[in-house]
N, C-alpha and C. Protein backbone atom coordinates (compact mmCIF):
# COMPACT_ATOMS: atom_id res chain seq x y z
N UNK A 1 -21.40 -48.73 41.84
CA UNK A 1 -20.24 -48.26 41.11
C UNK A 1 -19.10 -49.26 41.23
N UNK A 2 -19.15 -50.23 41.23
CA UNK A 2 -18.44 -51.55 41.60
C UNK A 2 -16.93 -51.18 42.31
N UNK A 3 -17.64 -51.21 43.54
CA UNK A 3 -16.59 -50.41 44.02
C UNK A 3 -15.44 -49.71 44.35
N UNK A 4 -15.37 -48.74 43.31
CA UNK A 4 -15.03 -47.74 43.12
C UNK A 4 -15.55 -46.50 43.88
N UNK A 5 -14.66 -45.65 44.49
CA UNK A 5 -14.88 -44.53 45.60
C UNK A 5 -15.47 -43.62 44.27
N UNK A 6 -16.56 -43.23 44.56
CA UNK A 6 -17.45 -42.55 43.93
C UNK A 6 -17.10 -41.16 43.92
N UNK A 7 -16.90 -40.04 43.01
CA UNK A 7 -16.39 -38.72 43.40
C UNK A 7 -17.73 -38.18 43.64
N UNK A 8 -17.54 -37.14 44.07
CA UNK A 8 -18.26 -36.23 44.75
C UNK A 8 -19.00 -34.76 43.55
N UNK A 9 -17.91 -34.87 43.04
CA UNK A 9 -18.27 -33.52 42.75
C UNK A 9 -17.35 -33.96 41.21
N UNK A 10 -17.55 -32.99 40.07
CA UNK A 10 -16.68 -33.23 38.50
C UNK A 10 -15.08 -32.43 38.90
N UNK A 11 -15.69 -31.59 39.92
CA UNK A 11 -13.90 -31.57 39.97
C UNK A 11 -13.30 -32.25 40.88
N UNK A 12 -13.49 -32.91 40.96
CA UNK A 12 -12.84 -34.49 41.87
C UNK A 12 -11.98 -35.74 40.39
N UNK A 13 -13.05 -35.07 39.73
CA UNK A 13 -12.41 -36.33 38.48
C UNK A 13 -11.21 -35.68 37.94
N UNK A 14 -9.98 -36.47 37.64
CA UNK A 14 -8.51 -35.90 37.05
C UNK A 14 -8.86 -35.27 35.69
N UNK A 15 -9.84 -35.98 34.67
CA UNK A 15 -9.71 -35.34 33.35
C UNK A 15 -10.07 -33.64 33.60
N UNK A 16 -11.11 -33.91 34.24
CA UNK A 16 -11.43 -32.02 34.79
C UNK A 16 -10.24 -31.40 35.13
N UNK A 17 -9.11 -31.64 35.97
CA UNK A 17 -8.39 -30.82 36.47
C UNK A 17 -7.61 -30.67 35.53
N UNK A 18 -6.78 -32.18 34.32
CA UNK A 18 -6.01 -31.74 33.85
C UNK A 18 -7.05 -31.09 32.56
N UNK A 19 -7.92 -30.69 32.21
CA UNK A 19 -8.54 -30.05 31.33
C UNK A 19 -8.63 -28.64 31.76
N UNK A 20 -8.28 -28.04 33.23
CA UNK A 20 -7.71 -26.81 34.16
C UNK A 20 -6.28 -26.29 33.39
N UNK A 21 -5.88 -27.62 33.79
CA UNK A 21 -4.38 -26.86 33.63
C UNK A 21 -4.03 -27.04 31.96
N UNK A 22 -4.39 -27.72 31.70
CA UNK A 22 -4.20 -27.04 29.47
C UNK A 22 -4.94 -26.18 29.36
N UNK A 23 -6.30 -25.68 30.31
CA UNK A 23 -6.62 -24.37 29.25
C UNK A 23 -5.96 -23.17 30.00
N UNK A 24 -5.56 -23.65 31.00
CA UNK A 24 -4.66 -22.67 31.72
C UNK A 24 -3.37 -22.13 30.82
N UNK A 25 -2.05 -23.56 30.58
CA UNK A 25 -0.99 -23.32 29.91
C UNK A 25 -1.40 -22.66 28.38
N UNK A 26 -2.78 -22.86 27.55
CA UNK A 26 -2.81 -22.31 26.82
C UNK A 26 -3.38 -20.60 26.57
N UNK A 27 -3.74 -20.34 28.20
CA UNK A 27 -4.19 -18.76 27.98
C UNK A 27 -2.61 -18.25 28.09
N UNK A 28 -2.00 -18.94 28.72
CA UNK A 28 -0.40 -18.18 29.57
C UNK A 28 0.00 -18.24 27.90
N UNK A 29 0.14 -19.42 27.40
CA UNK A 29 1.03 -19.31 26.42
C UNK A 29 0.32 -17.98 24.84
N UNK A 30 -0.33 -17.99 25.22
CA UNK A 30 -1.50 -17.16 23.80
C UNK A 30 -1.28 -15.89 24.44
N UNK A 31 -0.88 -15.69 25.24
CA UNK A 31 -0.48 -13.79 25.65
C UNK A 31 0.22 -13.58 24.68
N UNK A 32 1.19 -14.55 23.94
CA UNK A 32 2.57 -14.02 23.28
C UNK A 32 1.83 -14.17 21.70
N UNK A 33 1.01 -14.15 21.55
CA UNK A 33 0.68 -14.29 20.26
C UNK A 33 0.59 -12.73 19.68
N UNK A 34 0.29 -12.30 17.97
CA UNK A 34 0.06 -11.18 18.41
C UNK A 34 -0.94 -10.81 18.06
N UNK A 35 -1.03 -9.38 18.63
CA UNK A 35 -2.32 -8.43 18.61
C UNK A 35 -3.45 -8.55 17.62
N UNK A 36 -3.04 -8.83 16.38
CA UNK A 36 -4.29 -9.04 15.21
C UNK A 36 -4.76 -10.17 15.51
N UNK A 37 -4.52 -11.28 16.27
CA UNK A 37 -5.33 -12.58 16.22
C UNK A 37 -5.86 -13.11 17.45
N UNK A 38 -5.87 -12.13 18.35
CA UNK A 38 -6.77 -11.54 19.23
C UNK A 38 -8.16 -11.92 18.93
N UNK A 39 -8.95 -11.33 17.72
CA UNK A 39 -10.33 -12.02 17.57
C UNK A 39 -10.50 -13.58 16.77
N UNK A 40 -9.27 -13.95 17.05
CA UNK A 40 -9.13 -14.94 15.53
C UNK A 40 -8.79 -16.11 16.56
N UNK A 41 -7.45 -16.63 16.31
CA UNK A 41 -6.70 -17.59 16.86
C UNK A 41 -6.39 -17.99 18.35
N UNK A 42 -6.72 -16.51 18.64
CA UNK A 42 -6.70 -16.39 20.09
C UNK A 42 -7.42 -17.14 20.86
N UNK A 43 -8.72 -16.19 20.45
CA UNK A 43 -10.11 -16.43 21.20
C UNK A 43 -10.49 -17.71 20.98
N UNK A 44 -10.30 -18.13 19.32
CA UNK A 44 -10.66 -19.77 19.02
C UNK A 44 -9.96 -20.97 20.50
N UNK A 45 -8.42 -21.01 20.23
CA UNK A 45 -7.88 -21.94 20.56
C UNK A 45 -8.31 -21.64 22.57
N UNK A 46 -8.36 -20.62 23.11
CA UNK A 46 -8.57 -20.63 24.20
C UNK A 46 -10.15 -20.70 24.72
N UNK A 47 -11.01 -20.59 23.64
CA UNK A 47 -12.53 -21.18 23.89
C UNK A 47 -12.21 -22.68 23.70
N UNK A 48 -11.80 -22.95 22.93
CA UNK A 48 -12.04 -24.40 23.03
C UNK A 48 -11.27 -25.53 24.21
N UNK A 49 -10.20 -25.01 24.30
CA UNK A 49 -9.93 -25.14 25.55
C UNK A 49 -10.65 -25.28 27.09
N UNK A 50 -11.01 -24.18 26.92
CA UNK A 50 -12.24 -23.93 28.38
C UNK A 50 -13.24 -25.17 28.17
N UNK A 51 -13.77 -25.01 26.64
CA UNK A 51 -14.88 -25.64 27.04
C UNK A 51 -14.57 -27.27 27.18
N UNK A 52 -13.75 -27.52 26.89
CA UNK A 52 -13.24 -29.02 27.74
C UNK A 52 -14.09 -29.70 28.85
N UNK A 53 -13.43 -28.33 29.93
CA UNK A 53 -13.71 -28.67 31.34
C UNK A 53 -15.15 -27.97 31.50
N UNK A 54 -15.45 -27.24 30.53
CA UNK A 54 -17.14 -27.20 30.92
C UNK A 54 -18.10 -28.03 30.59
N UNK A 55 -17.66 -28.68 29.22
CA UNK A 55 -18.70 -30.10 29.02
C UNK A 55 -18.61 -31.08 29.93
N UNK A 56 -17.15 -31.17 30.63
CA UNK A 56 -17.22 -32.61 31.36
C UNK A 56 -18.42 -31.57 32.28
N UNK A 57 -18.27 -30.85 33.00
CA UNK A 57 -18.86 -30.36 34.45
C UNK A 57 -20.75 -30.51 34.11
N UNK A 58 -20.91 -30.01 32.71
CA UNK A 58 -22.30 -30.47 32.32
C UNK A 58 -22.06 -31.64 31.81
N UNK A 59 -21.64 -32.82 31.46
CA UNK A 59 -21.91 -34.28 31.39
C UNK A 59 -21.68 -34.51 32.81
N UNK A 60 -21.35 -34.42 33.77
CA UNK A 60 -21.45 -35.14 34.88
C UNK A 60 -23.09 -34.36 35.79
N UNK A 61 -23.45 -33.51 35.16
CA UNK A 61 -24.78 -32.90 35.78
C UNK A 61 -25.94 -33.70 34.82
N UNK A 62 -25.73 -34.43 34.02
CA UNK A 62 -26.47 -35.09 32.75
C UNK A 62 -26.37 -36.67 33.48
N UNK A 63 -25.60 -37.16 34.84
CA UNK A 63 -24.98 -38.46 34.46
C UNK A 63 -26.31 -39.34 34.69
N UNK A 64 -27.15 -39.08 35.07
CA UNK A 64 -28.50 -39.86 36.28
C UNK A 64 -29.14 -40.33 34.37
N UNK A 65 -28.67 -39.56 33.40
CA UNK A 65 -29.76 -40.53 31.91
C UNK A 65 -27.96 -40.42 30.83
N UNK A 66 -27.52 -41.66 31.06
CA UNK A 66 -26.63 -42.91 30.25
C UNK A 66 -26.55 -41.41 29.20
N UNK A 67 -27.24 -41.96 27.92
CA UNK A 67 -26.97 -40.87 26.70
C UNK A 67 -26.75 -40.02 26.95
N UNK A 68 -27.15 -38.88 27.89
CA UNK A 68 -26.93 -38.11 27.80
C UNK A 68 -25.58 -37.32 28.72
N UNK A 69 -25.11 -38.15 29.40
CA UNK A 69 -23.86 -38.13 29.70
C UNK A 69 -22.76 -38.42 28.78
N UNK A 70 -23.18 -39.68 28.07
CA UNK A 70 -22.07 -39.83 26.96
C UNK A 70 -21.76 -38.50 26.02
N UNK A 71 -23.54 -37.89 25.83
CA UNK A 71 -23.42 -36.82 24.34
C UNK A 71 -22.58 -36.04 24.98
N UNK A 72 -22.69 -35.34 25.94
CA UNK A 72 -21.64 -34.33 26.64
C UNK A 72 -20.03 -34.69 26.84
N UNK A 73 -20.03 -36.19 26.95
CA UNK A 73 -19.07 -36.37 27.39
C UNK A 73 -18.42 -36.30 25.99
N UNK A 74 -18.98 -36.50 25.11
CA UNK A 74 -18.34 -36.52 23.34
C UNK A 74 -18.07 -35.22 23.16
N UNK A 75 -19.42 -34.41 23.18
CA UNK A 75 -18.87 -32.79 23.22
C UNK A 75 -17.46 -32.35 23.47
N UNK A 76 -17.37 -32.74 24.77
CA UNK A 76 -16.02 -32.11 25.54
C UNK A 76 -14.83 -33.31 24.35
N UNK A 77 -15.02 -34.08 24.24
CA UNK A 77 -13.95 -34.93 23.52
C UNK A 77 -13.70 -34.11 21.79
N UNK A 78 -15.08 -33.22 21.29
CA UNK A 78 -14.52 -32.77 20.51
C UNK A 78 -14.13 -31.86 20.35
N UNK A 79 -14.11 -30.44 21.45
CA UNK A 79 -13.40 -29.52 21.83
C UNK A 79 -11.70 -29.61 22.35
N UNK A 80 -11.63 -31.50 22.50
CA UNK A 80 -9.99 -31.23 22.84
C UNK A 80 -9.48 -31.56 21.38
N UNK A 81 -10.29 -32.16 20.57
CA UNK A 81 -9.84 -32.18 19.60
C UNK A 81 -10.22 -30.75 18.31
N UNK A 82 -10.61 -29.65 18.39
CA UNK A 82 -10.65 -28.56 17.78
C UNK A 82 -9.62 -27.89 18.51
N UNK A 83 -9.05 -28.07 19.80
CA UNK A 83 -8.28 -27.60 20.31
C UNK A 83 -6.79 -28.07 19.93
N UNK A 84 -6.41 -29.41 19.07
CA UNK A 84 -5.34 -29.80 18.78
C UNK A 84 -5.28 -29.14 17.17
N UNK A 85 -6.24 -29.16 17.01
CA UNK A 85 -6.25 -28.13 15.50
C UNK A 85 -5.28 -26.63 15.55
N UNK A 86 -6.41 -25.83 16.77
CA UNK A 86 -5.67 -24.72 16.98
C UNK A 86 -4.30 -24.63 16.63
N UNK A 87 -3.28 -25.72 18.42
CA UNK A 87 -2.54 -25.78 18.36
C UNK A 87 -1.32 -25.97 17.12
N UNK A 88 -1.75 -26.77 16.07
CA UNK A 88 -1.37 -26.99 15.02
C UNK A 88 -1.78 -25.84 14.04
N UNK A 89 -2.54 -24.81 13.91
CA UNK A 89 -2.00 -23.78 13.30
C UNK A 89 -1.45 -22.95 13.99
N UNK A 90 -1.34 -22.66 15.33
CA UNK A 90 -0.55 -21.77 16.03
C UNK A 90 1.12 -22.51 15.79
N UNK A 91 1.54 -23.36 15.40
CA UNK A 91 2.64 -23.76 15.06
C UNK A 91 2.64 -23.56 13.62
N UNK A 92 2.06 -23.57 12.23
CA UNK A 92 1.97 -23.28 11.03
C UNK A 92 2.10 -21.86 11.19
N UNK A 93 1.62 -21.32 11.76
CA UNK A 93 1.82 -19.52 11.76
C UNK A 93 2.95 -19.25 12.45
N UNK A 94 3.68 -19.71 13.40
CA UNK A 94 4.71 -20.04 13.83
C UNK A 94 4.68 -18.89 15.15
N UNK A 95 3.33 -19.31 15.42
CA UNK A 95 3.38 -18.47 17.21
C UNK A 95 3.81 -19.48 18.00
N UNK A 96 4.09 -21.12 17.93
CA UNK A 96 4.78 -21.92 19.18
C UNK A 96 5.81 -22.41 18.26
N UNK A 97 6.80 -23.38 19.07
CA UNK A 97 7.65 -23.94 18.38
C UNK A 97 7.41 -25.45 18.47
N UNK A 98 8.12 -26.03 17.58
CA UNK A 98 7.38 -27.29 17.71
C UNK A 98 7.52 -28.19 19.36
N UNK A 99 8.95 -27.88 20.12
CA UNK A 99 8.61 -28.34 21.66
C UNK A 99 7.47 -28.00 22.23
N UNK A 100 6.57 -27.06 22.24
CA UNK A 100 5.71 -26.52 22.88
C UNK A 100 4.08 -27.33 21.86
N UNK A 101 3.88 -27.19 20.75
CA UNK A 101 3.04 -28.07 20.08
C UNK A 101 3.30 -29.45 20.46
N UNK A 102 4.12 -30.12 20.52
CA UNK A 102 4.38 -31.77 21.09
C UNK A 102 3.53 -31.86 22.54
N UNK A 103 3.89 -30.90 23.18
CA UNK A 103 3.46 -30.64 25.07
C UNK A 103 2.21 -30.89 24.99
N UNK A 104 1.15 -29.87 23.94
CA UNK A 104 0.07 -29.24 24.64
C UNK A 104 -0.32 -30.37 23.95
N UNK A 105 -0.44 -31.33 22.03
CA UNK A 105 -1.24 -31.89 21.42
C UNK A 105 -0.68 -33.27 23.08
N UNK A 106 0.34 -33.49 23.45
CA UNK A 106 0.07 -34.92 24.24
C UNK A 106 -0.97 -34.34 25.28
N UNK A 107 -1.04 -33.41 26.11
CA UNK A 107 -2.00 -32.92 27.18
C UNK A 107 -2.91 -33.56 26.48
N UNK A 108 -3.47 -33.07 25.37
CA UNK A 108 -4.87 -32.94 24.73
C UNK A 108 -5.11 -34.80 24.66
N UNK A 109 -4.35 -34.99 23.80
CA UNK A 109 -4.18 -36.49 23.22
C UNK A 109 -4.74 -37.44 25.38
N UNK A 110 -4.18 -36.93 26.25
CA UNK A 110 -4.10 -37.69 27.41
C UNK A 110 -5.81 -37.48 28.02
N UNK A 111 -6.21 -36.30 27.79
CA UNK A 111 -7.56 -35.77 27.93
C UNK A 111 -8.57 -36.55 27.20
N UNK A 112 -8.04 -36.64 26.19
CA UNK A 112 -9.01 -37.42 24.92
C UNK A 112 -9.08 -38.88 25.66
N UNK A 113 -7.97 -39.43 25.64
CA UNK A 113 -7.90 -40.96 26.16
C UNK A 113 -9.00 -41.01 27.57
N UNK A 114 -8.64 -40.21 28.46
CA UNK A 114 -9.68 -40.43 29.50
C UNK A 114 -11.26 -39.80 29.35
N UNK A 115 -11.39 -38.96 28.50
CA UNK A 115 -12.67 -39.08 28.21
C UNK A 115 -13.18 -40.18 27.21
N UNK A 116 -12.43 -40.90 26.98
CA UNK A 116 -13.15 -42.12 25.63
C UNK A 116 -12.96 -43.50 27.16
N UNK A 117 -12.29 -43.65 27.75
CA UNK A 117 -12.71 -44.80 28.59
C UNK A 117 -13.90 -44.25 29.67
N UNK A 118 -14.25 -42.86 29.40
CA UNK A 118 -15.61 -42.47 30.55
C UNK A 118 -16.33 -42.85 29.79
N UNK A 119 -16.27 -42.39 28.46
CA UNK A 119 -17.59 -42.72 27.54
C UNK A 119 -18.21 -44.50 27.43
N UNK A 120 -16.73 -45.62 27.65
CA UNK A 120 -16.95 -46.47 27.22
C UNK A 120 -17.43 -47.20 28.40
N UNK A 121 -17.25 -46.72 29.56
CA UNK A 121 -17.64 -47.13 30.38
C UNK A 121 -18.36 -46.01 31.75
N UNK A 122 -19.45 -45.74 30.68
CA UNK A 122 -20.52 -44.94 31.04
C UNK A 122 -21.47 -45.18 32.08
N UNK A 123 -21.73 -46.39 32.21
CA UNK A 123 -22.05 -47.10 33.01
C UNK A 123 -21.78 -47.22 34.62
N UNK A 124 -20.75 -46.66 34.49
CA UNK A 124 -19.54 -46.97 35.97
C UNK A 124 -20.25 -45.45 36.89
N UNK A 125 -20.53 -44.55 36.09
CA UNK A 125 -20.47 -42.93 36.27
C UNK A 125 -22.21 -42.96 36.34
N UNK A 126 -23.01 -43.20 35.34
CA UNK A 126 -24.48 -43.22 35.45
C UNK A 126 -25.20 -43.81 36.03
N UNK A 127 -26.49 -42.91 36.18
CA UNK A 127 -27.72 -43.60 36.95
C UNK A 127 -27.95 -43.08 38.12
N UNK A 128 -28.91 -43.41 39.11
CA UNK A 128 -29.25 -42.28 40.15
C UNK A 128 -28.11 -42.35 41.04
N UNK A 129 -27.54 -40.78 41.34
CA UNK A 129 -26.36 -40.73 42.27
C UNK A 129 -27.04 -40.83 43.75
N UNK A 130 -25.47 -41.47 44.63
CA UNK A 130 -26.21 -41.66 46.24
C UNK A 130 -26.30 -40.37 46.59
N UNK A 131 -27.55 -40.15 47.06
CA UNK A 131 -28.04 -39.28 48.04
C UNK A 131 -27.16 -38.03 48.63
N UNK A 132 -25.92 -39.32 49.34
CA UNK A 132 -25.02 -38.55 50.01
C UNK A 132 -23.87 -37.18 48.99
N UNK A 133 -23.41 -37.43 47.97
CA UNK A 133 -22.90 -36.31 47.15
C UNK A 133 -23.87 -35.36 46.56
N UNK A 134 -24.70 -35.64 46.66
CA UNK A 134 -25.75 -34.13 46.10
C UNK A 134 -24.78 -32.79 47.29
N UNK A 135 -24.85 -31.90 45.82
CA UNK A 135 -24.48 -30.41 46.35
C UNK A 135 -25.69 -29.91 47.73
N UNK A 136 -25.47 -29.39 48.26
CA UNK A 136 -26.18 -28.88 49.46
C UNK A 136 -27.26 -27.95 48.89
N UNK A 137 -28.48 -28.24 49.24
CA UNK A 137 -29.97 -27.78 49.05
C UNK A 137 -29.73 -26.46 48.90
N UNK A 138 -29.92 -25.50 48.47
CA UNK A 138 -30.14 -24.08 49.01
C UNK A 138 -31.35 -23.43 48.94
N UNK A 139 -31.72 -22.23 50.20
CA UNK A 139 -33.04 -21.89 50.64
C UNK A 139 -33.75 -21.82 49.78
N UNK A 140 -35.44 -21.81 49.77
CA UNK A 140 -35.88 -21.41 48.73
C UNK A 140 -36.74 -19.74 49.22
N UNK A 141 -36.70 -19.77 50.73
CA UNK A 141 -37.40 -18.89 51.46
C UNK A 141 -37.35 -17.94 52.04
N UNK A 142 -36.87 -16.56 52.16
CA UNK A 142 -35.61 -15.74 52.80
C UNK A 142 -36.97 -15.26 54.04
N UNK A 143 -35.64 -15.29 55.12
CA UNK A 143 -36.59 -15.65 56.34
C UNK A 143 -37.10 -13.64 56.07
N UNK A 144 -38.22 -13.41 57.06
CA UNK A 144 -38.90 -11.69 56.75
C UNK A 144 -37.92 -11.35 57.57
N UNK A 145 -37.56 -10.11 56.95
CA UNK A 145 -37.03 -9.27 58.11
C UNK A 145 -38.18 -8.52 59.32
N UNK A 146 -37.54 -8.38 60.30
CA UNK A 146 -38.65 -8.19 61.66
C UNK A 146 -39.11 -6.61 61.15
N UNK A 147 -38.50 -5.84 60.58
CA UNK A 147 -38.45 -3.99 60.72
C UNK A 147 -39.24 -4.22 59.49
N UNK A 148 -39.27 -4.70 58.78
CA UNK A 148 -40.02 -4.61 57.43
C UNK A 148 -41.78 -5.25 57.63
N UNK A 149 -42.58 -4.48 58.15
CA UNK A 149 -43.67 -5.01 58.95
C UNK A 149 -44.92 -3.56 58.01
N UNK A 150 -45.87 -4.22 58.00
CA UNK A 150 -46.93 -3.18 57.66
C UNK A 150 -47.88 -2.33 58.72
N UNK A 151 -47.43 -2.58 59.84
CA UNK A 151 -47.74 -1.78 61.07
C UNK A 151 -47.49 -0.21 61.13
């Protein structure tokens, strides 16, 4: 990884976290929306949001085969961008004001930028990870209980 301190885990990487905190500011801010767009505008702009930080978390479980880290990693790049859509009709309908549309499209816009230099340098992130960051094994065998006996 030319050395570069290797993260550990996808939420170690910044685009993940700040892809936390925009879909965060956008559930806080979508409370104030109203009640009829609940199945509509709501649900849209705050799914797409989420799924940001869920494609990176599956492109970085994809990273050990190149393509298929990138495809994910594009995924998530086009959910921040269906997500600047939202935002931009939630300002046409005039549930934000335009200070608050400037905020969230730069979040998005800053998200985008760091997932297009992961993509471009895919390379840095792929291929077999060391040993040492693998998540911890878990059992496959649950030990018998002693009382549970056919005696």
């Amino acid at each position: 990884m030319s050395g570069l301190k290797h993260a550990g885990s996808f939420r170690d990487l910044i685009v993940y976290q700040k892809s936390r905190v925009l879909a965060k500011e956008i559930k806080i801010l979508t409370q104030s929306f109203p009640k009829d767009e609940k199945f509509s505008l709501t649900d849209q702009v705050r799914r797409s949001s989420r799924a940001i930080g869920a494609n990176i978390a599956e492109s970085w479980s994809k990273r050990r085969y190149e393509k298929h880290f990138i495809s994910k990693s594009t995924d998530s790049d086009g959910e921040q961008m269906e997500t600047q859509h939202w935002i931009g009709t939630a300002l046409d309908c005039e549930y934000i004001d335009q200070g608050a549309h400037d905020l969230l499209i730069a979040k998005c816009l800053e998200i985008g930028r760091m997932l297009n230099g992961m993509i471009d340098k895919a390379d840095m992130f792929c291929g077999e990870p060391p040993r040492g960051v693998r998540e911890e094994a878990g059992g496959y065998f649950a030990e018998p209980d002693p009382e549970d006996t056919d005696d």
